[in-house]
C-alpha atoms as a PDB file:
ATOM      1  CA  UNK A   1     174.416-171.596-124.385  1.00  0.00           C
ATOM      2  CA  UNK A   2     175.838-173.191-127.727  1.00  0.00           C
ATOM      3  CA  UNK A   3     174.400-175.555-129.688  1.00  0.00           C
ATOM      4  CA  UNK A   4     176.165-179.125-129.093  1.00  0.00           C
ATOM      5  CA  UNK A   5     177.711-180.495-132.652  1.00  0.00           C
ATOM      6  CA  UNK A   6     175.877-183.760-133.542  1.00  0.00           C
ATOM      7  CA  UNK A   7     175.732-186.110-136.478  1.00  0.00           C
ATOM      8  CA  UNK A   8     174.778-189.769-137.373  1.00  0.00           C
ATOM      9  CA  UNK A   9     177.281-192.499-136.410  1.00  0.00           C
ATOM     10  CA  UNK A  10     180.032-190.542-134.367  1.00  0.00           C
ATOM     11  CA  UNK A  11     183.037-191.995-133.654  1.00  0.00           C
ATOM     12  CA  UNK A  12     183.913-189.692-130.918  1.00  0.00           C
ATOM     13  CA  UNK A  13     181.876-187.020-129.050  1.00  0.00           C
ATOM     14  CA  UNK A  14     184.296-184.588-127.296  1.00  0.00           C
ATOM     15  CA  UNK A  15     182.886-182.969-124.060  1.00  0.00           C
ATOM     16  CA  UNK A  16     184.382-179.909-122.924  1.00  0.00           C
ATOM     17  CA  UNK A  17     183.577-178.721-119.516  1.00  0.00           C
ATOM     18  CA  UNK A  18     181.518-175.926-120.298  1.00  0.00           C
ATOM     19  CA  UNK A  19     181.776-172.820-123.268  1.00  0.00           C
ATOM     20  CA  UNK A  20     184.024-170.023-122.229  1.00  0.00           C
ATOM     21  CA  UNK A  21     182.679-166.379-123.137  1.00  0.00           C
ATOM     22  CA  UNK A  22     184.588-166.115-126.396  1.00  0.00           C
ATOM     23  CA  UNK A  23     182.721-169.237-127.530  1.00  0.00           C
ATOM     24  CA  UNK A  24     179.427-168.142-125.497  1.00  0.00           C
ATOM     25  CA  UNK A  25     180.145-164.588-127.845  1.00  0.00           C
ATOM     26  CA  UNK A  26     180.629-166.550-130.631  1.00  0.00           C
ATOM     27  CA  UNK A  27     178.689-169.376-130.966  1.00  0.00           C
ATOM     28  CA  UNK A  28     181.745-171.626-131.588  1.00  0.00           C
ATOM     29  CA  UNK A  29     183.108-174.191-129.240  1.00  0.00           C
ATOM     30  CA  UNK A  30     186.710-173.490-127.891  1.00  0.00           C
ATOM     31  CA  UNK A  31     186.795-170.378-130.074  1.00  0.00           C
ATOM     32  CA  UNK A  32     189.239-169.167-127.440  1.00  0.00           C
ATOM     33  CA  UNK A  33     192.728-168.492-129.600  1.00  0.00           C
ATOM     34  CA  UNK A  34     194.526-170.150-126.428  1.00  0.00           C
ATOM     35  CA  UNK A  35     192.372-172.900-126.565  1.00  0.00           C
ATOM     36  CA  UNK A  36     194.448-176.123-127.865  1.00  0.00           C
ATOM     37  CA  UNK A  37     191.625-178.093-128.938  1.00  0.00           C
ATOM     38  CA  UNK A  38     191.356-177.430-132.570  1.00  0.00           C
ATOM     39  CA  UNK A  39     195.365-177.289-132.838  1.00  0.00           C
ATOM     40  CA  UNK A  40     195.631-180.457-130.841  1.00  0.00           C
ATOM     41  CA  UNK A  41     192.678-182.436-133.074  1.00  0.00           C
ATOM     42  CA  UNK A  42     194.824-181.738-135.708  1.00  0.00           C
ATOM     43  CA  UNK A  43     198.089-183.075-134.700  1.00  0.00           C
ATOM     44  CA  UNK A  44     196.531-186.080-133.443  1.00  0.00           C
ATOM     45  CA  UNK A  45     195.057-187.121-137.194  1.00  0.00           C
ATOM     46  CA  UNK A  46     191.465-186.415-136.111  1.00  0.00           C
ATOM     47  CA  UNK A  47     191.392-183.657-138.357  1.00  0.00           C
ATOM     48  CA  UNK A  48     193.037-183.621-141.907  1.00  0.00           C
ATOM     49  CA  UNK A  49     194.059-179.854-141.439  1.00  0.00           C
ATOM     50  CA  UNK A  50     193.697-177.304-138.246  1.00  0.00           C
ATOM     51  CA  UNK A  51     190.054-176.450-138.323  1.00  0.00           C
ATOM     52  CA  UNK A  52     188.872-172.737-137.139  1.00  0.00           C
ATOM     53  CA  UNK A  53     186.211-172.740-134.574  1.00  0.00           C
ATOM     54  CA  UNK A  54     183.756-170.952-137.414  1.00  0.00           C
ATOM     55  CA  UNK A  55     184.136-174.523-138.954  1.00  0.00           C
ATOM     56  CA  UNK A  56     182.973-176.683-136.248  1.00  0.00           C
ATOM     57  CA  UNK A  57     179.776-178.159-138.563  1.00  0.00           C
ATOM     58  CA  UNK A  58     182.433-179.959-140.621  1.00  0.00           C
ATOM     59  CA  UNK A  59     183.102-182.108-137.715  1.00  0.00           C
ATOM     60  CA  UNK A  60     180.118-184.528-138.267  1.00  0.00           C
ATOM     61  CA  UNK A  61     181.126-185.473-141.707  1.00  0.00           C
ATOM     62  CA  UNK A  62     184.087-186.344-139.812  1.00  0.00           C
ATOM     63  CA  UNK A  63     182.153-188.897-137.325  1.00  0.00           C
ATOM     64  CA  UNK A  64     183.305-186.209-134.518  1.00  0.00           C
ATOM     65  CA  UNK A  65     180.915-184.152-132.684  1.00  0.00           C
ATOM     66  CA  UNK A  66     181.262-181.773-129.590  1.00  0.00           C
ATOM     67  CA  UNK A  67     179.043-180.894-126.312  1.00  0.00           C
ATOM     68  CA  UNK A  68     179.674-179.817-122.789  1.00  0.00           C
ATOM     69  CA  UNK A  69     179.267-180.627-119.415  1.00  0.00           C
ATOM     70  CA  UNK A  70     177.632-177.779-118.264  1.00  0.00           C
ATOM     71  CA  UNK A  71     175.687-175.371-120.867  1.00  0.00           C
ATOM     72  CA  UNK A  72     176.549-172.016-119.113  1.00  0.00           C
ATOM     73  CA  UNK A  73     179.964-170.046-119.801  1.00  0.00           C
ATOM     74  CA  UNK A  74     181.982-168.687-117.594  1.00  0.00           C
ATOM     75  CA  UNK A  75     185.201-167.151-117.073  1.00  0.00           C
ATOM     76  CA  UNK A  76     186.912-170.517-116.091  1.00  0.00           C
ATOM     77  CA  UNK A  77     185.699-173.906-115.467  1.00  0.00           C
ATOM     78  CA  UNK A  78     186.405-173.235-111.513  1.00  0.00           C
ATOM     79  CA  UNK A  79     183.472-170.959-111.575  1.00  0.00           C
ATOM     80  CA  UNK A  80     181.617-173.815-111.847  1.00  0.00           C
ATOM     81  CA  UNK A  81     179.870-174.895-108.476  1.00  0.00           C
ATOM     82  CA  UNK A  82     179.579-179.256-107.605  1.00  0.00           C
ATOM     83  CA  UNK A  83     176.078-179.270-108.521  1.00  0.00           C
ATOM     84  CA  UNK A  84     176.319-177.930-111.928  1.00  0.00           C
ATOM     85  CA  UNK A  85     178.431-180.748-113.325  1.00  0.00           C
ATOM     86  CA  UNK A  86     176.818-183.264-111.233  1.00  0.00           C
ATOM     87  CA  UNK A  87     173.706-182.324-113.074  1.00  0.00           C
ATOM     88  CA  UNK A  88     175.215-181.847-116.380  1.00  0.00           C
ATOM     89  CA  UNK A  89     176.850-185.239-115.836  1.00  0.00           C
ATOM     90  CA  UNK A  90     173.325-186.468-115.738  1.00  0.00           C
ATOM     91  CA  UNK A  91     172.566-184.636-118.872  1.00  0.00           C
ATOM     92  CA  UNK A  92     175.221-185.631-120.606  1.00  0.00           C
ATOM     93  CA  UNK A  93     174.677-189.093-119.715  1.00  0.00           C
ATOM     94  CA  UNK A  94     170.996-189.029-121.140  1.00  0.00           C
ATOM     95  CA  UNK A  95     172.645-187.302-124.560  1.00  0.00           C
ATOM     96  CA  UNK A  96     175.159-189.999-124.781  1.00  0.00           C
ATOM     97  CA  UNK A  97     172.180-192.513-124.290  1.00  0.00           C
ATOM     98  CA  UNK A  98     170.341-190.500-127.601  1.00  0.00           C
ATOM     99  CA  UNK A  99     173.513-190.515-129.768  1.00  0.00           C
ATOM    100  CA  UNK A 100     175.566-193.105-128.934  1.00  0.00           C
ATOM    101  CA  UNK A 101     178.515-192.219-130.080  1.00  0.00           C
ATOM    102  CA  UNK A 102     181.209-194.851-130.090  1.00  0.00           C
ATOM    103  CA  UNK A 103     183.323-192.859-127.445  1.00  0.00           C
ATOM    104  CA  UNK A 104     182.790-190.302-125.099  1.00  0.00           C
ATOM    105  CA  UNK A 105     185.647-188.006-125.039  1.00  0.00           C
ATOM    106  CA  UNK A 106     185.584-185.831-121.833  1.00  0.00           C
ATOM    107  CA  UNK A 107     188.062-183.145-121.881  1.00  0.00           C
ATOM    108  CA  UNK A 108     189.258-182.357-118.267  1.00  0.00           C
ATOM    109  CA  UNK A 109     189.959-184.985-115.382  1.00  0.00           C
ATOM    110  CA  UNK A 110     188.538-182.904-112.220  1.00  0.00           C
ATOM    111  CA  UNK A 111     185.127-182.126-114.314  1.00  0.00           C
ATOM    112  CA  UNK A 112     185.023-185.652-114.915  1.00  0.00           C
ATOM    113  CA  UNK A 113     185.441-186.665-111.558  1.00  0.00           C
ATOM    114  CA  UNK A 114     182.678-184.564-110.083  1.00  0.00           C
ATOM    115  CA  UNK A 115     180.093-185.019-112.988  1.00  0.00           C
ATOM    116  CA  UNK A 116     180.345-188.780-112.759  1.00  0.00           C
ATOM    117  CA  UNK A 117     181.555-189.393-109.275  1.00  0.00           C
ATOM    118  CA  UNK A 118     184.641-190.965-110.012  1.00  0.00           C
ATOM    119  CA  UNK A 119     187.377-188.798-107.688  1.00  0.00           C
ATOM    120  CA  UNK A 120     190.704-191.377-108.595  1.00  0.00           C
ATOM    121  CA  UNK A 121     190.135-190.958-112.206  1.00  0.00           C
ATOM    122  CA  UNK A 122     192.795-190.035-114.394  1.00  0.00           C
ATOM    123  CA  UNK A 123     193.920-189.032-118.281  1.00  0.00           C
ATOM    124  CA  UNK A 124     192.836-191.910-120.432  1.00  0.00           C
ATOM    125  CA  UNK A 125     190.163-194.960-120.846  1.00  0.00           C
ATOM    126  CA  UNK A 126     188.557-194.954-118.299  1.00  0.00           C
ATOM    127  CA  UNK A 127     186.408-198.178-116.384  1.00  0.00           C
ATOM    128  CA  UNK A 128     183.241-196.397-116.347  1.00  0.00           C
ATOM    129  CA  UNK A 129     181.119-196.609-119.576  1.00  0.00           C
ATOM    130  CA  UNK A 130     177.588-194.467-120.499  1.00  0.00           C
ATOM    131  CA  UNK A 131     175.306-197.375-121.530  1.00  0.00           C
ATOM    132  CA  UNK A 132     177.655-199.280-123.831  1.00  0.00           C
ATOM    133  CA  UNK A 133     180.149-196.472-125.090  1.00  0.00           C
ATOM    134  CA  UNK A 134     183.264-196.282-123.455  1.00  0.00           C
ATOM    135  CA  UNK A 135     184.372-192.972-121.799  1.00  0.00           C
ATOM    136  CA  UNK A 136     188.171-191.773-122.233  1.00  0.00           C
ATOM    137  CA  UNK A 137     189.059-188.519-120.326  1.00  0.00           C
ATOM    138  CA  UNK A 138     191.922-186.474-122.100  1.00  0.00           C
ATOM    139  CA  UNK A 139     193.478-182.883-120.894  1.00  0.00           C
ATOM    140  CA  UNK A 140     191.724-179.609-120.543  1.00  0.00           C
ATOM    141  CA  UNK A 141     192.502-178.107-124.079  1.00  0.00           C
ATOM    142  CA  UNK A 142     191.754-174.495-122.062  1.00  0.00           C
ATOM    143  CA  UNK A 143     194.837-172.062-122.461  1.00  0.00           C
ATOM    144  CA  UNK A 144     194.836-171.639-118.797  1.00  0.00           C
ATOM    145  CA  UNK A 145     195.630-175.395-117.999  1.00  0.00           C
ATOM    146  CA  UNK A 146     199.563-175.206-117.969  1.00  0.00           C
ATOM    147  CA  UNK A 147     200.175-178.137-116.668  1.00  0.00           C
ATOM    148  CA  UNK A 148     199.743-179.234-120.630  1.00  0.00           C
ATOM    149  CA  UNK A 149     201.547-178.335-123.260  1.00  0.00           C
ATOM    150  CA  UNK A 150     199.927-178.568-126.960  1.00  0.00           C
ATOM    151  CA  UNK A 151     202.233-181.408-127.693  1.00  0.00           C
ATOM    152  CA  UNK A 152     201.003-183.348-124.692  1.00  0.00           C
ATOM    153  CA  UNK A 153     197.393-183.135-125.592  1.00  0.00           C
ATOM    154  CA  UNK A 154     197.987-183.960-129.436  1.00  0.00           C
ATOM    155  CA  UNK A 155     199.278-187.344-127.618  1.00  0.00           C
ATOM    156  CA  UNK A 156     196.390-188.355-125.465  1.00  0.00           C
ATOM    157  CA  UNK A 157     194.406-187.446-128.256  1.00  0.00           C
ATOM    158  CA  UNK A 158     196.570-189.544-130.722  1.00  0.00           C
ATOM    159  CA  UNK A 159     195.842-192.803-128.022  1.00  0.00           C
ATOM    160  CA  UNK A 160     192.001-192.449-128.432  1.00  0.00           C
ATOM    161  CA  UNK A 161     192.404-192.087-131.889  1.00  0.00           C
ATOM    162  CA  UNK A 162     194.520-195.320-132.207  1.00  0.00           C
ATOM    163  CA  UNK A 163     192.184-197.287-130.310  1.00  0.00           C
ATOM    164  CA  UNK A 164     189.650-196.578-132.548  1.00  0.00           C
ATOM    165  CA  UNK A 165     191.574-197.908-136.065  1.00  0.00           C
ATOM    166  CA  UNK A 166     193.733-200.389-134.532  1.00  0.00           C
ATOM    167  CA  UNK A 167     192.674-204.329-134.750  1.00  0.00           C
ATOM    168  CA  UNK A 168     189.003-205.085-133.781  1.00  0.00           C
ATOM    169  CA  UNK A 169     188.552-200.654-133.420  1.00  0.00           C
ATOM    170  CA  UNK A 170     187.559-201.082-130.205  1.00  0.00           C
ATOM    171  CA  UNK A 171     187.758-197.871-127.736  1.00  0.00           C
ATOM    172  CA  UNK A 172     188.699-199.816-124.768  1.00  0.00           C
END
């Protein structure tokens, strides 16, 4: 299990499915070197340079923060059975409820779907909100999601992060 990354007033929480077993080795959230997450944030202006994994405790002072769906690692997310993200939908839903973050950022559309029981959601804002924060779901970051490219993440990251500094900041 890895400690989720929390802070006061978070503009963002990222959710990744669940830790891999580099980051369950590690301690570090997509620590991974495939994993596009960190190189994505970056290109998307989240960041103001590409962050290491090691450095994931600067994110706070950056109003971003990071948890998971499900709190045990595996190989790959498809090790995962229904139940597990069901119930870490629940969790999650009762952390988002503690923190409130100003957007929940879920990072992989079929996770999504089964955690919150939402099977024709896609990539981006979605309907569904957790209390009042709004939920966008962006690409699996993982290395083994090809039907991504880094470029293509950086961009549905860049939306989210538009949304929340255009006029009135709203996520939605």
């Amino acid at each position: 299990m890895i400690d989720d990354v929390l802070g006061p007033g978070l503009k963002v929480l990222f959710c990744g499915i669940n830790p891999g077993l580099m980051s369950e080795a590690t301690g570090h959230h997509f620590a991974r070197p495939g994993n596009r997450f960190w190189p994505a944030l970056h290109l998307s202006g989240f960041t103001p340079r590409r962050l290491a994994p090691a450095e994931q405790h600067l994110l706070p002072s950056l109003g971003l923060g990071i948890t998971n769906v499900v709190a045990r690692s595996s190989a790959k997310a498809s090790e995962l059975s229904r139940q597990e993200l069901v119930e870490g939908g629940a969790r999650l839903a009762r952390l988002v409820t503690d923190v409130r973050p100003r957007v929940l950022a879920v990072l992989g559309v079929s996770a999504f779907r089964t955690a919150f029981a939402v099977p024709k959601a896609s990539v981006g804002p979605q309907e569904t909100k957790i209390g009042e924060t709004p939920v966008w779901v962006l690409p699996n970051p993982s290395g083994l999601n090809a039907h991504w490219t880094l470029e293509g993440i950086a961009a549905e990251l860049s939306k989210l992060r538009a949304t929340l500094e255009g006029p009135g900041g709203s996520a939605r």
